[in-house]
Structures are given as structure tokens and as C-alpha cells.
C-alpha atoms as a PDB file:
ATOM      1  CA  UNK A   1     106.504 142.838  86.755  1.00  0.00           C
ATOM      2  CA  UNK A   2     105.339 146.080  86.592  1.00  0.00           C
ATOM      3  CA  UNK A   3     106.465 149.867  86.112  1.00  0.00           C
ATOM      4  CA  UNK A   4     105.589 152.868  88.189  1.00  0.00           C
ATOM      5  CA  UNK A   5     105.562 155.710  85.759  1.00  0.00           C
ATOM      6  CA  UNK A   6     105.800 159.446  87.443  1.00  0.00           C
ATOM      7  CA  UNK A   7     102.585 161.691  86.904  1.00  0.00           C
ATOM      8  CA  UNK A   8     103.500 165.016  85.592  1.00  0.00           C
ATOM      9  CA  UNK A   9     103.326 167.955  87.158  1.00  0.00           C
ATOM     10  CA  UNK A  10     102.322 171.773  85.505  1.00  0.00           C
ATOM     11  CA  UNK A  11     105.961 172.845  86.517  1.00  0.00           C
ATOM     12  CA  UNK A  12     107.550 169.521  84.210  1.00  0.00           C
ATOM     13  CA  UNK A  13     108.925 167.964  87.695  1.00  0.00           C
ATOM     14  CA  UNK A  14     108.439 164.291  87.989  1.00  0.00           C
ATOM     15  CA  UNK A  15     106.752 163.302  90.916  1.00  0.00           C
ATOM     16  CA  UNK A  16     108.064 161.098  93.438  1.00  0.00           C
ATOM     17  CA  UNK A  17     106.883 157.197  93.039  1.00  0.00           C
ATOM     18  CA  UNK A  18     106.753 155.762  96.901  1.00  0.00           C
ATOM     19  CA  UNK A  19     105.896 152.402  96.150  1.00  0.00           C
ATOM     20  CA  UNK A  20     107.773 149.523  97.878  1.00  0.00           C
ATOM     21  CA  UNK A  21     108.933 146.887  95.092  1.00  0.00           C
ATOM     22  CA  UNK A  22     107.309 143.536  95.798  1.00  0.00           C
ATOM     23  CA  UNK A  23     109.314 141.385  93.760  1.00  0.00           C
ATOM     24  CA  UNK A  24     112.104 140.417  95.710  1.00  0.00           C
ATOM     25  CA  UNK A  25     110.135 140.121  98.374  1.00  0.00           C
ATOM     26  CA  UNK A  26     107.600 137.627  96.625  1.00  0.00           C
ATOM     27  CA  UNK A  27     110.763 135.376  95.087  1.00  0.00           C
ATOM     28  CA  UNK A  28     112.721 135.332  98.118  1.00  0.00           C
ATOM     29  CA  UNK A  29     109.263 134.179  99.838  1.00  0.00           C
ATOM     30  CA  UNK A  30     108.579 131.347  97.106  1.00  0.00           C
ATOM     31  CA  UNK A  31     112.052 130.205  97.847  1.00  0.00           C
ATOM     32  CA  UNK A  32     111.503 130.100 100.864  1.00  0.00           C
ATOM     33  CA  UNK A  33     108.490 127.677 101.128  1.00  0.00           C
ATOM     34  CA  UNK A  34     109.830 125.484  98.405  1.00  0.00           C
ATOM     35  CA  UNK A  35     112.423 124.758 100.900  1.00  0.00           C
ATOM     36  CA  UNK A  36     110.062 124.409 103.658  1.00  0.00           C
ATOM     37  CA  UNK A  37     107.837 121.371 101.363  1.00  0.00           C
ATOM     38  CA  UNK A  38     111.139 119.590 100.551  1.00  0.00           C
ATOM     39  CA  UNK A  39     112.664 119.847 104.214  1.00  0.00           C
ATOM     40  CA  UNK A  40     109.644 118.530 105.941  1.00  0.00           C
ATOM     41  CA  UNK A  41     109.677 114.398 106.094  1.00  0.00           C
ATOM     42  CA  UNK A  42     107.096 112.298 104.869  1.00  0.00           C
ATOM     43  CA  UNK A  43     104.904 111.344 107.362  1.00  0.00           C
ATOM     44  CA  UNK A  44     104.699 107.280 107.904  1.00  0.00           C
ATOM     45  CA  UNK A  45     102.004 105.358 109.601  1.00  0.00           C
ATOM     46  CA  UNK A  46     102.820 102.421 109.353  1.00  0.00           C
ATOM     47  CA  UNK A  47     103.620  98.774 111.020  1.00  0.00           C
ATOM     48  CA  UNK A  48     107.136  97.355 110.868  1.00  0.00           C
ATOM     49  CA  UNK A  49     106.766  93.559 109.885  1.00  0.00           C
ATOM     50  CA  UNK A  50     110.300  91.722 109.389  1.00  0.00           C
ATOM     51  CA  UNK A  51     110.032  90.357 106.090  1.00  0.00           C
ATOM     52  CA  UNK A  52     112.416  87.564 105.651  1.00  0.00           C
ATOM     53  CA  UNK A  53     114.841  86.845 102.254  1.00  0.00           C
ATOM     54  CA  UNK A  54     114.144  82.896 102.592  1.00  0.00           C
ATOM     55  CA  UNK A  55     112.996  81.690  98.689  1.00  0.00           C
ATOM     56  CA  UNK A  56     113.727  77.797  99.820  1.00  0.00           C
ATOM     57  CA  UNK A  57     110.522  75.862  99.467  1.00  0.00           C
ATOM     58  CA  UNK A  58     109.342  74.179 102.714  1.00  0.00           C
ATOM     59  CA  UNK A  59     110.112  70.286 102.826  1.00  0.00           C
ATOM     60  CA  UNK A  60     106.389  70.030 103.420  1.00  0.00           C
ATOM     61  CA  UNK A  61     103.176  72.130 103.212  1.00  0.00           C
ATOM     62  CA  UNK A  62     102.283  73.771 105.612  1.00  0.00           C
ATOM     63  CA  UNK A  63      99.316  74.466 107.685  1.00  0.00           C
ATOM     64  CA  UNK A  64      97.252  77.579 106.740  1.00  0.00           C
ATOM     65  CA  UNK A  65      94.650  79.503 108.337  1.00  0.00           C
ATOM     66  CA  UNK A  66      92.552  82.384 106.839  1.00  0.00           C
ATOM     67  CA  UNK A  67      91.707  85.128 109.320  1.00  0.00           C
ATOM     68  CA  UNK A  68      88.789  86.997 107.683  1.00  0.00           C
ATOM     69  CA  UNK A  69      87.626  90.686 108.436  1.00  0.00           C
ATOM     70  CA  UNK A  70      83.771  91.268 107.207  1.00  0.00           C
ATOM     71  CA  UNK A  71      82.751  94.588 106.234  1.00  0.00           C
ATOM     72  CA  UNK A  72      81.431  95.586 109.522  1.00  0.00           C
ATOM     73  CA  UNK A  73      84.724  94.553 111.744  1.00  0.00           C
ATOM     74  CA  UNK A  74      83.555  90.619 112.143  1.00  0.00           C
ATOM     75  CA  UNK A  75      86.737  88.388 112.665  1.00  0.00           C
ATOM     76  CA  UNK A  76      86.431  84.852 111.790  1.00  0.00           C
ATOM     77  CA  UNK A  77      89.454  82.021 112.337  1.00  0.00           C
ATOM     78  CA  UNK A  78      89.138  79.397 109.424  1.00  0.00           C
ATOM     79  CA  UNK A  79      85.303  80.106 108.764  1.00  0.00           C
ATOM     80  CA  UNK A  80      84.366  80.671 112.883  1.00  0.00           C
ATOM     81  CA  UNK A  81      83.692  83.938 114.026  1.00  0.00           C
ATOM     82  CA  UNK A  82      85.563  85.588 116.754  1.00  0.00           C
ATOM     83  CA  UNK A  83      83.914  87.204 119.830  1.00  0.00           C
ATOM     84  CA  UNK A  84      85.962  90.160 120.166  1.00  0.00           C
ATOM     85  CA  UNK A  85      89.004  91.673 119.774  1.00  0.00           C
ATOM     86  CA  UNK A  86      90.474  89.551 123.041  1.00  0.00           C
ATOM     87  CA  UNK A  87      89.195  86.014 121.375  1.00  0.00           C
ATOM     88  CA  UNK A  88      91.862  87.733 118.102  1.00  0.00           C
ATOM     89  CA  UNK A  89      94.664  88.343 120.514  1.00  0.00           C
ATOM     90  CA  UNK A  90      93.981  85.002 122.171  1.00  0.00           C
ATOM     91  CA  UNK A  91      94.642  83.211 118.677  1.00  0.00           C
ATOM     92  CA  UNK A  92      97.661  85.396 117.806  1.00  0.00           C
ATOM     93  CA  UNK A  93      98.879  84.050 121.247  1.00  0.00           C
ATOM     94  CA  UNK A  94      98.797  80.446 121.055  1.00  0.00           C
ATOM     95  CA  UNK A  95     100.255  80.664 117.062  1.00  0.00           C
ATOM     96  CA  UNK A  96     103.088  83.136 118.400  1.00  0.00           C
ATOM     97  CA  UNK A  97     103.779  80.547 121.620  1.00  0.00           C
ATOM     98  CA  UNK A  98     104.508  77.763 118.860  1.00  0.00           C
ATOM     99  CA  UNK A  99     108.374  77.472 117.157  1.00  0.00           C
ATOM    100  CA  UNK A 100     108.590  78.733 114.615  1.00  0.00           C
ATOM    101  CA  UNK A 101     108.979  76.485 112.415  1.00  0.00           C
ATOM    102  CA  UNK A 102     106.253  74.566 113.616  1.00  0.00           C
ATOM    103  CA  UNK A 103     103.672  78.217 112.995  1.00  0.00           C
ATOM    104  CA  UNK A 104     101.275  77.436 110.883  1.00  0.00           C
ATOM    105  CA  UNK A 105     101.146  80.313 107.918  1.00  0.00           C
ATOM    106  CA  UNK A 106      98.061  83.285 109.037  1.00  0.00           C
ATOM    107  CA  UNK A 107      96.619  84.207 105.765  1.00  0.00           C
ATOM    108  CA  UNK A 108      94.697  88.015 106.518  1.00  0.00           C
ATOM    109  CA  UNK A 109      91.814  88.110 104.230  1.00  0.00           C
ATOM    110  CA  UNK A 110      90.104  91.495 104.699  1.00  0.00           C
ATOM    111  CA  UNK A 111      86.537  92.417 103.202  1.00  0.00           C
ATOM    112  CA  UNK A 112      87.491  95.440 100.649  1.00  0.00           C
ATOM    113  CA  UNK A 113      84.682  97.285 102.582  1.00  0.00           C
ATOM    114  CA  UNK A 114      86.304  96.262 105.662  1.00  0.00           C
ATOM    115  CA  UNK A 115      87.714  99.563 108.076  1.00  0.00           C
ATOM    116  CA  UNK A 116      91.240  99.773 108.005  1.00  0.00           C
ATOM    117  CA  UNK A 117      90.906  99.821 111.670  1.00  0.00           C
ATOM    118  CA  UNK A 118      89.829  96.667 112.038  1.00  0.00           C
ATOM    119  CA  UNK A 119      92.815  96.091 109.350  1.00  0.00           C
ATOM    120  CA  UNK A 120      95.506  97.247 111.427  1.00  0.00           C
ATOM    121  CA  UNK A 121      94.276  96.251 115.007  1.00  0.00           C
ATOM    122  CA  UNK A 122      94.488  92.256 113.742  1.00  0.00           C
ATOM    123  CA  UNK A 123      98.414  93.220 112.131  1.00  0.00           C
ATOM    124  CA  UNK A 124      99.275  94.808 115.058  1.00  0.00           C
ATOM    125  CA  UNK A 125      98.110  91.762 117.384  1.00  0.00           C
ATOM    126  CA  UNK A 126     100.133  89.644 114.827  1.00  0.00           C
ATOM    127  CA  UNK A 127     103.022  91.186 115.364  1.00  0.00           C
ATOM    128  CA  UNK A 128     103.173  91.741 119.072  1.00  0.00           C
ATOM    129  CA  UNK A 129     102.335  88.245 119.705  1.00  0.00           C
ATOM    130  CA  UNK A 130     105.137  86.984 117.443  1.00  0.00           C
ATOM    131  CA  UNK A 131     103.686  85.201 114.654  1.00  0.00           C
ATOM    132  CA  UNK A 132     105.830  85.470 112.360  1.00  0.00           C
ATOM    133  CA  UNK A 133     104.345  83.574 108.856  1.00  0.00           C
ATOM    134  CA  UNK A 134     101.378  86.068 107.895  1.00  0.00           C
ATOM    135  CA  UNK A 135     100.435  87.146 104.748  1.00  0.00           C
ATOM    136  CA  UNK A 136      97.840  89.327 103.241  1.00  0.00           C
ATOM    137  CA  UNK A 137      95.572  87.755 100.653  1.00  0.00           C
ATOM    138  CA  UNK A 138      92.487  88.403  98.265  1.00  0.00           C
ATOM    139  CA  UNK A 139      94.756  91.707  97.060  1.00  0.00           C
ATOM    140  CA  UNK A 140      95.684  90.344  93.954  1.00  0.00           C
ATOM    141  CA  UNK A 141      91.994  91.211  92.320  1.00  0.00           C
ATOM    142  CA  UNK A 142      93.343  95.000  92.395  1.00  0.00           C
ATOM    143  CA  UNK A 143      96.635  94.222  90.649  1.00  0.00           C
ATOM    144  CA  UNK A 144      96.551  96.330  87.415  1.00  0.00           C
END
């Protein structure tokens, strides 16, 4: 914060300081965008999987298979690559069709080079076809 000081004149008659005082203006402004940062929601992209509270241990094991993404968007199904992304929805399909009790468990193991297009596209066929035992593995390497 600063001070204006009056110039004098020969005739000892301060001059008169026009200046506009900026302050206010400047605090009432920071104010005002604070509010503006803390009023604006958090933007969410994300896919809303039902995560269920069961901890009971299955009476037996279950069937698994490992759906991995390659660096450069490959599918495979348990170690067989995929066509495209209609031979992925095809697979989601049959495992959503089954009870589901009787799904087998769809572990997603993604290349950590692997686009999180790719990523997404295969969650988002899992959960409009209904599967609903997936799970995300090969993570655990980046647990600190």
C-alpha cells in the first residue's frame, strides 16, 4: 500500500492528488475469485461400477479369466487375441448373459503403456453388458 504525497506549489498550496485507490478494489476482486475456485465442482470422469460389501469366501473357486490390453490397444481373452473391439463386446456378452453366480471373475490386466482409451472402452463394455465380478490387476507393482 502506497501513499500519494501532494507536490508543492510556489504559493505553499497542496496540490490536488486524483488518483483512484486500488486497494479495495484489488481485495474485493481476490475475494471474489477465491469464491469462484471453491464454488465451482470438481469435475469427474469417471465410470460408476457397483462395488459390492460381500467379504464371505466363495464355497468354491472360481473361474478366472485375464483380459489383457498390450501397449498398442491389443485385447487378448486368457492368452488369445481379440479381433476388435466387437469380438470384446461379444465376450462381455456371453459372461453378462450367465447368473450371476455362475460369472466367472474378469481379471483386467492392462499394459502400463497401454492408452487409457483402450482402458476405459473394455470397463465400459463390462459394465453395460452386466458382468458384474471384474477386477483390475497387475496395479499392485505401483503400491508405495
Amino acid at each position: 500500500m502506497g501513499m500519494n504525497t501532494a507536490s508543492w506549489s510556489g504559493n505553499r498550496e497542496p496540490e490536488v492528488v486524483m488518483d483512484v485507490n486500488t486497494t479495495p478494489l484489488i481485495d474485493v476482486m481476490l475475494v471474489l475469485l477465491v469464491m469462484l475456485i471453491i464454488t465451482i465442482p470438481m469435475q469427474l470422469h469417471t465410470i460408476p461400477l457397483p462395488m459390492s460389501g460381500d467379504a464371505t469366501a466363495p464355497a468354491h473357486k472360481p473361474i478366472v479369466h485375464v483380459l489383457s490390453i498390450d501397449f498398442d490397444g491389443t485385447v487378448s481373452w486368457d492368452d488369445q487375441i481379440l479381433a476388435d473391439s466387437a469380438a470384446v463386446e461379444a465376450k462381455m456378452r456371453e459372461v453378462g448373459a450367465m447368473a450371476e453366480a455362475d460369472q466367472p471373475e474378469v481379471h483386467v490386466k492392462p499394459n502400463k503403456l497401454a492408452d487409457y482409451g483402450a482402458v476405459a472402452a473394455v470397463m465400459a463394455s463390462v459394465q453395460r453388458n452386466g458382468v458384474k465380478k471384474m477386477g483390475v490387476i497387475g496395479n499392485e507393482r505401483f503400491a508405495s
